[in-house]
PDB file of N, CA and C in Angstrom:
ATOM      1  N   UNK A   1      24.527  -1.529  84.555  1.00  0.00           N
ATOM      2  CA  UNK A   1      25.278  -1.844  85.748  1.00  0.00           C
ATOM      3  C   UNK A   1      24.333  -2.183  86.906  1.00  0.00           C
ATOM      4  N   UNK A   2      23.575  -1.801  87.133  1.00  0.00           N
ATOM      5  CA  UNK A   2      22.196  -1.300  88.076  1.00  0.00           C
ATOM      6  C   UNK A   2      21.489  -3.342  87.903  1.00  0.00           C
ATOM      7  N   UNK A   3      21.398  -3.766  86.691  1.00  0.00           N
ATOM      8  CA  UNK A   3      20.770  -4.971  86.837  1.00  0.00           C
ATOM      9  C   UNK A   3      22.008  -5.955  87.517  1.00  0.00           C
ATOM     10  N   UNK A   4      23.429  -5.703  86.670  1.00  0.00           N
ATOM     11  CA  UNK A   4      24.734  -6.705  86.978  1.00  0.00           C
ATOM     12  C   UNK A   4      24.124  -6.559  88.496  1.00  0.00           C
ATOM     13  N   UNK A   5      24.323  -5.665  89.623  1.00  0.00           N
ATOM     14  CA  UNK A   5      24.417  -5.291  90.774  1.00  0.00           C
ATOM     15  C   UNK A   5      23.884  -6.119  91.236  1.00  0.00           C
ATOM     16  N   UNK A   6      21.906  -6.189  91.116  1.00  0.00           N
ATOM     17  CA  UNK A   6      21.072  -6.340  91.571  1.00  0.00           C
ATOM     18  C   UNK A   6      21.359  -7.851  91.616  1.00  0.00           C
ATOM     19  N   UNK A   7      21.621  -8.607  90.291  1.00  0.00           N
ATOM     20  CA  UNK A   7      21.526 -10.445  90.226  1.00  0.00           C
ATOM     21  C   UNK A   7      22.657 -10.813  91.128  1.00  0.00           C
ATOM     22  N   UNK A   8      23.550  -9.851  91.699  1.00  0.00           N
ATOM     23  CA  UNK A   8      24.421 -10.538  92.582  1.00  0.00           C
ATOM     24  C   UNK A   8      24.279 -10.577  93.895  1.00  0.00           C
ATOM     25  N   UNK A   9      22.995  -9.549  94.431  1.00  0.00           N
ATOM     26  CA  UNK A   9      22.649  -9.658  95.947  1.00  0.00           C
ATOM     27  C   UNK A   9      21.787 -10.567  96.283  1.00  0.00           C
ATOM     28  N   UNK A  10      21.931 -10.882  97.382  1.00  0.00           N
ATOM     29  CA  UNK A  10      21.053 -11.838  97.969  1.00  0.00           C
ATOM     30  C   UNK A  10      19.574 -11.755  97.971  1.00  0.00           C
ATOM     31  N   UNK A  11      18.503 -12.501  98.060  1.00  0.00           N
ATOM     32  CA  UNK A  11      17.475 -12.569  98.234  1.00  0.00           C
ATOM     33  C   UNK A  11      16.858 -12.931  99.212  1.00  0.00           C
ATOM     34  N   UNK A  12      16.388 -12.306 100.226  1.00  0.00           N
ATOM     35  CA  UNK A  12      15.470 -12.315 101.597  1.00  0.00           C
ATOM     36  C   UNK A  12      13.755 -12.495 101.472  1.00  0.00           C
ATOM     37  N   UNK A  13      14.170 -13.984 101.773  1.00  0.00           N
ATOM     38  CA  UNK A  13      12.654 -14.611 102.253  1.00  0.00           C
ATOM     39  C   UNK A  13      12.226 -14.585 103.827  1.00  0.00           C
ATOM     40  N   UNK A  14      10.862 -14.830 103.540  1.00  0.00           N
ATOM     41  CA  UNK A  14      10.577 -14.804 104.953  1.00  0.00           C
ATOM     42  C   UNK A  14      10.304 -16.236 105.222  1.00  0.00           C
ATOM     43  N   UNK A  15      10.515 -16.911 106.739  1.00  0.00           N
ATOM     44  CA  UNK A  15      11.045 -18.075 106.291  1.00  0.00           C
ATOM     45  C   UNK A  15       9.529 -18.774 107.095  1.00  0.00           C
ATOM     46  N   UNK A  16       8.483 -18.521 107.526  1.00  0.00           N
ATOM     47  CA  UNK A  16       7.747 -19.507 107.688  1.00  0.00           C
ATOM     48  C   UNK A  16       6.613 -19.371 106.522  1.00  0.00           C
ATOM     49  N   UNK A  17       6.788 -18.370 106.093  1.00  0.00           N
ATOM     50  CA  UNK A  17       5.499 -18.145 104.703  1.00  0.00           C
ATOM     51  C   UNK A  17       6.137 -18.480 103.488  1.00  0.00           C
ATOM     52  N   UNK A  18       7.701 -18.225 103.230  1.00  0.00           N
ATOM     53  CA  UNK A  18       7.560 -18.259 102.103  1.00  0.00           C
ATOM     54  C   UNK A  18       7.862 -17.392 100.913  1.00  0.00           C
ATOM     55  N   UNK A  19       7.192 -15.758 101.789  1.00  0.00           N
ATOM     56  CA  UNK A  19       7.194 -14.454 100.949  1.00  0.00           C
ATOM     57  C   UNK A  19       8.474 -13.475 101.259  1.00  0.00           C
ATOM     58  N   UNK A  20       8.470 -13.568  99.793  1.00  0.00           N
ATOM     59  CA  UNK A  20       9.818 -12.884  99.342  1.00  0.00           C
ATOM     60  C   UNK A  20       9.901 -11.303  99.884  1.00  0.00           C
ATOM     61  N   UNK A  21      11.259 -10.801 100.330  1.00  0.00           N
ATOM     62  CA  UNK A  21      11.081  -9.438 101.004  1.00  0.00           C
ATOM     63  C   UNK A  21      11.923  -8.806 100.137  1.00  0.00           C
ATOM     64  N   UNK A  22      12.124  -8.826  99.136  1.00  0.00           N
ATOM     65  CA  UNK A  22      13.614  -8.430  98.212  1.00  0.00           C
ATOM     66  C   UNK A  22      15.117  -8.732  98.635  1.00  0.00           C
ATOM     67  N   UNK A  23      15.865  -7.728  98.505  1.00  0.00           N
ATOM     68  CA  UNK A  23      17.065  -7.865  98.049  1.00  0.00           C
ATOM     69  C   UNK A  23      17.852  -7.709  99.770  1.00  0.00           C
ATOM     70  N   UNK A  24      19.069  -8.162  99.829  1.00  0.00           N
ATOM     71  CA  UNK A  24      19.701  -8.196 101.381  1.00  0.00           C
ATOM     72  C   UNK A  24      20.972  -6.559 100.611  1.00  0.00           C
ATOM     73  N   UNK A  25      20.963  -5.776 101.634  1.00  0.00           N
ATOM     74  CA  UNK A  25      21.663  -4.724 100.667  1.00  0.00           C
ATOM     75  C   UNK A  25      22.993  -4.357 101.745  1.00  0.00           C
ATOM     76  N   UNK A  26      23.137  -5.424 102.637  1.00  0.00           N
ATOM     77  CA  UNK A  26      24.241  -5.510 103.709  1.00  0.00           C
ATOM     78  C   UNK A  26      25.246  -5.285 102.693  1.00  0.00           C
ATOM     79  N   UNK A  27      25.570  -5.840 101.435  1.00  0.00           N
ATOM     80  CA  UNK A  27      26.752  -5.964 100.526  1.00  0.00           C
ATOM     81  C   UNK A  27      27.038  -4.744 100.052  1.00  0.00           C
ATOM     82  N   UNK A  28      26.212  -4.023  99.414  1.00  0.00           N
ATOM     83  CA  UNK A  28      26.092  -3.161  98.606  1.00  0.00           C
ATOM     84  C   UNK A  28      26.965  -2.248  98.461  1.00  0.00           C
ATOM     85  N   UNK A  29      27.848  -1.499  99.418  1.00  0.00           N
ATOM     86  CA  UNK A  29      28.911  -0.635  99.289  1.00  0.00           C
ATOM     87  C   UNK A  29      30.333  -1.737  98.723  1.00  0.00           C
ATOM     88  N   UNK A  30      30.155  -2.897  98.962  1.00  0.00           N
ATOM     89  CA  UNK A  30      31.268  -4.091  98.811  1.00  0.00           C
ATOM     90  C   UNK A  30      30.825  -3.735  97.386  1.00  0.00           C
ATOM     91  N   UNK A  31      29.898  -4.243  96.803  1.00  0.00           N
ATOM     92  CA  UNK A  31      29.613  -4.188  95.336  1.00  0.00           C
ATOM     93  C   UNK A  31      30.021  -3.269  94.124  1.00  0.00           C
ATOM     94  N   UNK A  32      29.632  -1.728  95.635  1.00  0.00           N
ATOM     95  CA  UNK A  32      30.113  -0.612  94.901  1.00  0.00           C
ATOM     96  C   UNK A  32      31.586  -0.833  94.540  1.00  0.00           C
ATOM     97  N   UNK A  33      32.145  -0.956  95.509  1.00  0.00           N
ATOM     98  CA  UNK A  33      33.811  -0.694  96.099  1.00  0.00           C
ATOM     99  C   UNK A  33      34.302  -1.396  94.757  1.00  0.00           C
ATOM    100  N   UNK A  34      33.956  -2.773  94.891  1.00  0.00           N
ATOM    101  CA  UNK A  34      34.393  -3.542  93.962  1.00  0.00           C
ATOM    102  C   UNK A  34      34.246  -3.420  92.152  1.00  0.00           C
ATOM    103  N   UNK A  35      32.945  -3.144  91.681  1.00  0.00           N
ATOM    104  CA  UNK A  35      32.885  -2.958  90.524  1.00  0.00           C
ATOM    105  C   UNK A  35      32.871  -1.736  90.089  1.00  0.00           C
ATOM    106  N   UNK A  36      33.397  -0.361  91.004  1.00  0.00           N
ATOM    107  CA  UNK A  36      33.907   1.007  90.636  1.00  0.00           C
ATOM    108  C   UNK A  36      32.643   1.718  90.247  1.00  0.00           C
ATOM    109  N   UNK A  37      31.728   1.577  90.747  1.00  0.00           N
ATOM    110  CA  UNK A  37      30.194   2.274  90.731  1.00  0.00           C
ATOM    111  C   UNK A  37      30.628   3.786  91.043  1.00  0.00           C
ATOM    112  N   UNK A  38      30.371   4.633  90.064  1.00  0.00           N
ATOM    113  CA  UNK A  38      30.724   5.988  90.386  1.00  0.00           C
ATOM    114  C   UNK A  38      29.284   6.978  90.599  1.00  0.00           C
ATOM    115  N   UNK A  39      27.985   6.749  89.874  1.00  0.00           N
ATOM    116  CA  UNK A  39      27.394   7.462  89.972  1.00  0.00           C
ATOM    117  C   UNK A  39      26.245   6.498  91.265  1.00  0.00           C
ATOM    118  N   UNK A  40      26.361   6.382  92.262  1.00  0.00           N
ATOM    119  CA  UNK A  40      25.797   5.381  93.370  1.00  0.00           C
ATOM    120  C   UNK A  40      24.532   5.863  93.477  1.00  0.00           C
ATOM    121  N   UNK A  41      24.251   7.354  93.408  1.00  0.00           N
ATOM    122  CA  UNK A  41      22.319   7.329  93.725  1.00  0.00           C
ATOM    123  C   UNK A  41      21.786   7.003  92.630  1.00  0.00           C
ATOM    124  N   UNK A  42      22.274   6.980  91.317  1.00  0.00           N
ATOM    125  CA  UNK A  42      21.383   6.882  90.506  1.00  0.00           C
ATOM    126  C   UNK A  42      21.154   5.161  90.324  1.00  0.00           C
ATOM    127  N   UNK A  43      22.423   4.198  90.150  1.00  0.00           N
ATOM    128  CA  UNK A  43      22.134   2.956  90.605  1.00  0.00           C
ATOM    129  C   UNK A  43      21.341   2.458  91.505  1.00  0.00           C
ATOM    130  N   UNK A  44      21.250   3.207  92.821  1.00  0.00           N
ATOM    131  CA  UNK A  44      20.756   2.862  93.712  1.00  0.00           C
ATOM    132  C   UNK A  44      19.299   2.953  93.615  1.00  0.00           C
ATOM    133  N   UNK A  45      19.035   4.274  93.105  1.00  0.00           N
ATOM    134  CA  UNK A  45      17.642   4.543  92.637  1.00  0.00           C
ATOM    135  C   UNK A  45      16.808   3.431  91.572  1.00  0.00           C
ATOM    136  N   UNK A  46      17.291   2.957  90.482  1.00  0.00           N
ATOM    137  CA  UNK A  46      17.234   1.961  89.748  1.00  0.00           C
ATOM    138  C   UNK A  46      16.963   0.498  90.536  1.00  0.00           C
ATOM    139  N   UNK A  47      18.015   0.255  91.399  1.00  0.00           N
ATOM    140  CA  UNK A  47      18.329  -1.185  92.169  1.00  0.00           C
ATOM    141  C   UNK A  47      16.548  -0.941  93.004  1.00  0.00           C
ATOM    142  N   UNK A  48      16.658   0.028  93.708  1.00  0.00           N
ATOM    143  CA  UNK A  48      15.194   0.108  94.450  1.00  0.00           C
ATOM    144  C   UNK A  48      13.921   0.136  93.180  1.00  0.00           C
ATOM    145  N   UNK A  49      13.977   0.243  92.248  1.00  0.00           N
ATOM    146  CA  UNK A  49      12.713   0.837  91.728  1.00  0.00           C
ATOM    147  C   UNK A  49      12.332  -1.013  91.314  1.00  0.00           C
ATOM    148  N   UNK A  50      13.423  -1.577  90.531  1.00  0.00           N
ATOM    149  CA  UNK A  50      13.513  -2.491  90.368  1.00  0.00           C
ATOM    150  C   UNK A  50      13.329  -3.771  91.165  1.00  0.00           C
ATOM    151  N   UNK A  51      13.626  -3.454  92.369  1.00  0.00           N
ATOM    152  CA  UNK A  51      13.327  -4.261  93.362  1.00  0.00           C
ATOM    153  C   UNK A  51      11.927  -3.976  93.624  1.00  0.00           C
ATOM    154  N   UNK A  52      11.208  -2.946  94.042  1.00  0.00           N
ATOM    155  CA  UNK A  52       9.783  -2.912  94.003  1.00  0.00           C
ATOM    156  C   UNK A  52       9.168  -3.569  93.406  1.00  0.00           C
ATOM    157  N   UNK A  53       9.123  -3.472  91.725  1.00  0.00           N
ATOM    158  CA  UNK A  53       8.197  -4.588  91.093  1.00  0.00           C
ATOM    159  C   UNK A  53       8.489  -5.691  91.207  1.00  0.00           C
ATOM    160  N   UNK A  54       9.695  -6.189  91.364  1.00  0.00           N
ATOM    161  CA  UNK A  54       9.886  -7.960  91.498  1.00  0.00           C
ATOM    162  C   UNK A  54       9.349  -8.285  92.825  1.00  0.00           C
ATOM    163  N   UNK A  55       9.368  -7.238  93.866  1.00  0.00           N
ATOM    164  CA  UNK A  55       8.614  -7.480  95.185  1.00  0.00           C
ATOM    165  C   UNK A  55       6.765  -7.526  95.024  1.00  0.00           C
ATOM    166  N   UNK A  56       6.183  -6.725  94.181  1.00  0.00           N
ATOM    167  CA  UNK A  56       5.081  -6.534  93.806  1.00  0.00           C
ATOM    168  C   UNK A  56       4.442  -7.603  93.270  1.00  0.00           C
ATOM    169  N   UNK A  57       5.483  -8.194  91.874  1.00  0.00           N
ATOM    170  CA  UNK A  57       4.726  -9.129  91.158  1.00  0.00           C
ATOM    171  C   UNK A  57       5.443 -10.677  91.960  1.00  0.00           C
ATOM    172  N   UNK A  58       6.007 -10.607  92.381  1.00  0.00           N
ATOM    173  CA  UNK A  58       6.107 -12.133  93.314  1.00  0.00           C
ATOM    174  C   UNK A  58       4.942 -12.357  94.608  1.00  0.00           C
ATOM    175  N   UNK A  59       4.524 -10.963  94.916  1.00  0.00           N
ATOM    176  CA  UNK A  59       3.287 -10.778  96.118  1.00  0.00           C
ATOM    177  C   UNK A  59       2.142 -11.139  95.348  1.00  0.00           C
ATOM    178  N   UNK A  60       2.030 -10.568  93.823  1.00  0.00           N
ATOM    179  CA  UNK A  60       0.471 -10.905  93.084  1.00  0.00           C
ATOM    180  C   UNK A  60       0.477 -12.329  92.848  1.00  0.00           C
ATOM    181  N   UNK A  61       1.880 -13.154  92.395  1.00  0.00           N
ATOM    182  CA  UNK A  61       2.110 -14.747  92.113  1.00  0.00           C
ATOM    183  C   UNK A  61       1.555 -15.381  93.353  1.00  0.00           C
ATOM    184  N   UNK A  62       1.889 -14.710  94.289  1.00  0.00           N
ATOM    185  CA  UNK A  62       1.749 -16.048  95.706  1.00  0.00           C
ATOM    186  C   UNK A  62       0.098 -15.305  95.922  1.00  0.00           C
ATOM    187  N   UNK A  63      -0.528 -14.475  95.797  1.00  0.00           N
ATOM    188  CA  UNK A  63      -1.729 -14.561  95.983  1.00  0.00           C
ATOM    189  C   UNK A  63      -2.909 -14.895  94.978  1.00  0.00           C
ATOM    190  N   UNK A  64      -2.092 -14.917  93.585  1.00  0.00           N
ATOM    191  CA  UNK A  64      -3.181 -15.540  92.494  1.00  0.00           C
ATOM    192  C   UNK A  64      -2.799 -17.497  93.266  1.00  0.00           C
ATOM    193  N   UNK A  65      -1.959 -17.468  93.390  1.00  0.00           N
ATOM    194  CA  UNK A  65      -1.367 -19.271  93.709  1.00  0.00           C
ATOM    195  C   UNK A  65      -2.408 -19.549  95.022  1.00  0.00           C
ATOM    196  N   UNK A  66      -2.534 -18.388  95.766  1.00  0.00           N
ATOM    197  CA  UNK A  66      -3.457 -18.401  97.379  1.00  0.00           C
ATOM    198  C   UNK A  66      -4.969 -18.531  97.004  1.00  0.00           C
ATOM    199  N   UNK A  67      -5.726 -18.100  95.723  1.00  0.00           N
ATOM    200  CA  UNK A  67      -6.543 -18.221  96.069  1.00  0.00           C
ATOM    201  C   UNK A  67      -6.994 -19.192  95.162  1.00  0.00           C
ATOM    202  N   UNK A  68      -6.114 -19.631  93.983  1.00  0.00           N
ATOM    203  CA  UNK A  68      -6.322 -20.472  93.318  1.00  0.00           C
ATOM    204  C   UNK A  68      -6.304 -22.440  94.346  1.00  0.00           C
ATOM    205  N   UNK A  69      -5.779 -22.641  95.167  1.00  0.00           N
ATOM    206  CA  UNK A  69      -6.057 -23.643  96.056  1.00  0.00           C
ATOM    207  C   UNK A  69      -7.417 -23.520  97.094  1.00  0.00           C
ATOM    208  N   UNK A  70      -7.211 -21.953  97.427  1.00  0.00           N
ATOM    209  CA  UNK A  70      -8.804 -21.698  98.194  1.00  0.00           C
ATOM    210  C   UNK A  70      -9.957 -22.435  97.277  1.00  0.00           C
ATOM    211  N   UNK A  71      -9.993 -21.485  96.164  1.00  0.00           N
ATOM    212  CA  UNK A  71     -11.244 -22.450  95.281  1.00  0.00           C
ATOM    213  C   UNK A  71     -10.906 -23.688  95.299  1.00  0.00           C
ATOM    214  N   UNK A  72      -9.565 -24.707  95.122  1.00  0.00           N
ATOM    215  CA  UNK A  72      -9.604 -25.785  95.485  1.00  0.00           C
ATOM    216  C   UNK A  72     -10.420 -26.283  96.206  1.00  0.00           C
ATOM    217  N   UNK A  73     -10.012 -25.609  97.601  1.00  0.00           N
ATOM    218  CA  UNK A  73     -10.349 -26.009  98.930  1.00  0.00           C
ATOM    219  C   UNK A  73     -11.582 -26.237  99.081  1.00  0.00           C
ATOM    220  N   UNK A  74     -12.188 -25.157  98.515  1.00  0.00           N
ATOM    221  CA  UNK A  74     -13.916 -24.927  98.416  1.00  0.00           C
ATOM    222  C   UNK A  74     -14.794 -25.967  97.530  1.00  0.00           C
ATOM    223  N   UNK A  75     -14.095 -26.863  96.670  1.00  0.00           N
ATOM    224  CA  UNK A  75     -14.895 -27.695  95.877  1.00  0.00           C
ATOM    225  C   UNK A  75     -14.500 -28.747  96.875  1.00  0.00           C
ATOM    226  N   UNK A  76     -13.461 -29.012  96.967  1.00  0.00           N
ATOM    227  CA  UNK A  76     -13.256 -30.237  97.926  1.00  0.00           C
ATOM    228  C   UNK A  76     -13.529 -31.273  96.796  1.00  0.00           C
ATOM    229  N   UNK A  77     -13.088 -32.382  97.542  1.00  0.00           N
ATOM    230  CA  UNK A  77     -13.897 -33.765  97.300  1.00  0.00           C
ATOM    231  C   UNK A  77     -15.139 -33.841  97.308  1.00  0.00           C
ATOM    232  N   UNK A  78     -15.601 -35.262  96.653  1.00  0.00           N
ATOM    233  CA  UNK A  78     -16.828 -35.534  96.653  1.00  0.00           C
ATOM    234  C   UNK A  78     -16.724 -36.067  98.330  1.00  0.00           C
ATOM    235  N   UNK A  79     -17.750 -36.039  98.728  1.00  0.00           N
ATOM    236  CA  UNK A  79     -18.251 -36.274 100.049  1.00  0.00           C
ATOM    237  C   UNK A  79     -19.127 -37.749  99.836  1.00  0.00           C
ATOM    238  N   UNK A  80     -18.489 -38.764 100.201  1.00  0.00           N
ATOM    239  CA  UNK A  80     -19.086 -39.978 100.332  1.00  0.00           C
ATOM    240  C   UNK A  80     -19.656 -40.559 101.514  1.00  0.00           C
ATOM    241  N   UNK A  81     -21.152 -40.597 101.810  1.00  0.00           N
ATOM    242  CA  UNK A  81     -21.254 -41.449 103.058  1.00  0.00           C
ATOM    243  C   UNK A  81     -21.914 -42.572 102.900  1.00  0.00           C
ATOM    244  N   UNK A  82     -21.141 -43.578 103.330  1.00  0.00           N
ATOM    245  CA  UNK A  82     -21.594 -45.270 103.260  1.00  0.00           C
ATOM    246  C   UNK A  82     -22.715 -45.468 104.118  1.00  0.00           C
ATOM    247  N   UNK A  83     -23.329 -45.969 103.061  1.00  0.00           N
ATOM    248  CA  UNK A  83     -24.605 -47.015 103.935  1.00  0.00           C
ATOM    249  C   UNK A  83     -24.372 -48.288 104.488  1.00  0.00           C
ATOM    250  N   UNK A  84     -23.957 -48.108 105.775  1.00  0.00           N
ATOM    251  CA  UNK A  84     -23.863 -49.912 106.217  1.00  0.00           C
ATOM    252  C   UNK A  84     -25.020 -50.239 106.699  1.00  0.00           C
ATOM    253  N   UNK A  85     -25.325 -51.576 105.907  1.00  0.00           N
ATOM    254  CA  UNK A  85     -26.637 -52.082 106.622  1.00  0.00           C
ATOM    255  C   UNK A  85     -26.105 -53.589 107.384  1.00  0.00           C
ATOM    256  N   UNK A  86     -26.512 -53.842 108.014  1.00  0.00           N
ATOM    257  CA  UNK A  86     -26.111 -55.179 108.920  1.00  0.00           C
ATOM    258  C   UNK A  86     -26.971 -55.722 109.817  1.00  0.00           C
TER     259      UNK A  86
END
């Protein structure tokens, strides 16, 4: 029940970076209400634990992705300078 829950809340980005903040949990008693959630801390406990690592390993994605363009950055182009003679 704890995963059904989770794929139906929203997802909160941050909006000039990019990086994901987890889950929007404004709904969450709606969710309860609605799909008759009886034992709520222990879901809830689950929904958070679960949300941690998808928060964790989407933070390690965007920083293996961060430094993998850095080394980009760092080889650069070849650096061409023209000889004009005239």
């Amino acid at each position: 029940m704890a995963f059904f829950i989770f794929d139906l809340m929203t997802d909160n980005w941050e909006g000039s970076t990019g990086f994901y903040m987890g889950k929007n949990w404004s709904n969450i008693g709606f969710l309860f209400d609605t799909y008759g959630v009886e034992d709520r801390p222990t879901v809830v406990y689950f929904l958070k634990s679960y949300e941690i690592l998808l928060v964790n390993q989407k933070a390690e994605d965007a920083e293996r992705k961060r430094k993998i363009e850095e080394r980009k950055a760092q080889r650069g182009g070849k650096n061409y300078t023209h000889n004009v003679q005239g």
